[in-house]
Protein backbone atom coordinates (compact mmCIF):
# COMPACT_ATOMS: atom_id res chain seq x y z
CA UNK A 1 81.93 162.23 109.85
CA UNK A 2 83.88 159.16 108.90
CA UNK A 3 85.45 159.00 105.58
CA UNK A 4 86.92 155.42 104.24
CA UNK A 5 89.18 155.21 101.31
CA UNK A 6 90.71 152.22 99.97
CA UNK A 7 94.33 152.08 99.49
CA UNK A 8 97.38 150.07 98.83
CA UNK A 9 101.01 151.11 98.92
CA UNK A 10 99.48 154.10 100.86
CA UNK A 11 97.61 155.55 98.02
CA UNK A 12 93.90 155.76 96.61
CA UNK A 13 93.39 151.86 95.43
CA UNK A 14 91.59 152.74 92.01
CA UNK A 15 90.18 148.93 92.17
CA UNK A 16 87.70 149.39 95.55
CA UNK A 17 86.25 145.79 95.56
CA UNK A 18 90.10 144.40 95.53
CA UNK A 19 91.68 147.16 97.69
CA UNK A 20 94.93 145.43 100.24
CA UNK A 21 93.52 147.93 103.53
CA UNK A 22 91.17 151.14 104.23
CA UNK A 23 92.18 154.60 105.50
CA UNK A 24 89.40 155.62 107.94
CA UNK A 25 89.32 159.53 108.63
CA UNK A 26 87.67 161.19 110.79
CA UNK A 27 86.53 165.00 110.36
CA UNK A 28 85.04 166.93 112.95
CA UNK A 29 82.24 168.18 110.32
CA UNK A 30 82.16 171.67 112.22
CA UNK A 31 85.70 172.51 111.86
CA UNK A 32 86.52 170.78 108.77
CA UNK A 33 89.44 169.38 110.91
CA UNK A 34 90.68 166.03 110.37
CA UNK A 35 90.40 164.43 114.28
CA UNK A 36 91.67 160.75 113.76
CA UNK A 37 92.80 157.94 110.94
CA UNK A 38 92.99 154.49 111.10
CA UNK A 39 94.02 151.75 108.34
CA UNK A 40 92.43 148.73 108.65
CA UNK A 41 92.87 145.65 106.06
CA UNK A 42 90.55 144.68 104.35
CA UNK A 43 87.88 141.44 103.83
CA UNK A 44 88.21 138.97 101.55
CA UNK A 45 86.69 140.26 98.58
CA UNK A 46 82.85 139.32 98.42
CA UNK A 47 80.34 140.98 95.88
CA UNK A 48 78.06 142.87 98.17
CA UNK A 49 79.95 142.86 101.45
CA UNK A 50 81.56 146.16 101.74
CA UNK A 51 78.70 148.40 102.10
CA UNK A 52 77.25 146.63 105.57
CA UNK A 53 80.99 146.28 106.66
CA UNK A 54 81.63 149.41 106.35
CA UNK A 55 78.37 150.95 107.43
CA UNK A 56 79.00 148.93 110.63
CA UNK A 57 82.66 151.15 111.10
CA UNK A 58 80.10 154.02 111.03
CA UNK A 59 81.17 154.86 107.79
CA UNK A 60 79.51 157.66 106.01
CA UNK A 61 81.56 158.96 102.62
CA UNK A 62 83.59 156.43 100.06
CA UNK A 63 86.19 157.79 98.10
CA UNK A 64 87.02 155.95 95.30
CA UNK A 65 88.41 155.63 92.02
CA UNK A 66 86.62 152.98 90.14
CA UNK A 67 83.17 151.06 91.53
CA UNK A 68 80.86 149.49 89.74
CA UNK A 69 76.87 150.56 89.17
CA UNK A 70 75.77 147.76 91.73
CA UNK A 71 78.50 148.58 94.64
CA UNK A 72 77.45 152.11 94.34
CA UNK A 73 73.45 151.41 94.56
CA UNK A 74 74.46 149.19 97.73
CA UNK A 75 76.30 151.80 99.61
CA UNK A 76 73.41 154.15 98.72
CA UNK A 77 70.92 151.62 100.34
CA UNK A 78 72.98 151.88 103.56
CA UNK A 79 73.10 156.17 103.33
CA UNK A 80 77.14 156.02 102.68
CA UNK A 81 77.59 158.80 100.08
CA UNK A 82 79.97 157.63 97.65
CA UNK A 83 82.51 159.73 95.49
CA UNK A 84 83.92 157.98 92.35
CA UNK A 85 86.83 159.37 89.85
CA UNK A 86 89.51 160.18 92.50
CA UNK A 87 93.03 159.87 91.30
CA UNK A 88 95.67 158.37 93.22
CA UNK A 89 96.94 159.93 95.89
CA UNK A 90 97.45 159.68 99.45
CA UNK A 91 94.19 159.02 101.45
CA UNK A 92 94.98 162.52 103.66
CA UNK A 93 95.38 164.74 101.03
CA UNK A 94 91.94 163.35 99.15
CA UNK A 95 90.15 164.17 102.32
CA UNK A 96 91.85 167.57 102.41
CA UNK A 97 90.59 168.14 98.61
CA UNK A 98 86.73 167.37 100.15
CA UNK A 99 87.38 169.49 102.48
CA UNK A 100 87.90 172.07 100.43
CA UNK A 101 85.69 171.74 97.70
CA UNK A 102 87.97 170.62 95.12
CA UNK A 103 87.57 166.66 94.86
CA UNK A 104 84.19 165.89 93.14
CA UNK A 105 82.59 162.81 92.02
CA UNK A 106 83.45 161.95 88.60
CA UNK A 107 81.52 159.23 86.19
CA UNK A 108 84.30 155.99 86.59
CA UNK A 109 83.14 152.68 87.01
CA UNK A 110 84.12 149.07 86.73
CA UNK A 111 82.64 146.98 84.65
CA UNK A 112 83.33 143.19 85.94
């Protein structure tokens, strides 16, 4: 399982469609065990582009803080689950909260 999350200042971006870079994590979905991570910056901001760009870095959970109603119904069009509400922390210790049960999608969306 891959797991993106956007950040900046290497922390949970709460703006996803303006984030600076992504923290891809891997987790070996058998273990629970985080196997690799990977920053990567990201595009130029586009409506509509992140779902296939991210789908394409065989992406398959977003953790977020704030997306808006249409970015989420695009990345469930391309099967990437996507978890909204997340505060601000590092991108290893969210993953470590999904791990464990703990982080959970809560209603927070933009609205621009």
């Amino acid at each position: 399982m891959r797991i993106a999350i956007p950040t900046s200042d290497g922390n949970l971006d709460q703006h996803f469609g303006h984030c600076a870079r992504f923290a891809l994590i891997d987790v070996d979905r058998a273990t629970n065990e985080i196997t690799g991570t990977t920053e990567m910056p990201a595009p130029e901001h586009q409506p509509g582009l992140l779902p296939p760009w991210l789908k394409e870095r065989k992406v398959d959970l977003v953790i977020a803080g704030g997306m808006g109603s249409r970015a989420q119904a695009l990345f469930q069009e391309v099967a990437i689950e996507v978890i909204t509400g997340a505060p601000q922390e590092p991108p290893l210790a969210l993953v470590r909260q999904y791990l464990q049960g703990t982080l959970v999608s809560r209603p927070h969306t933009c609205h621009h």
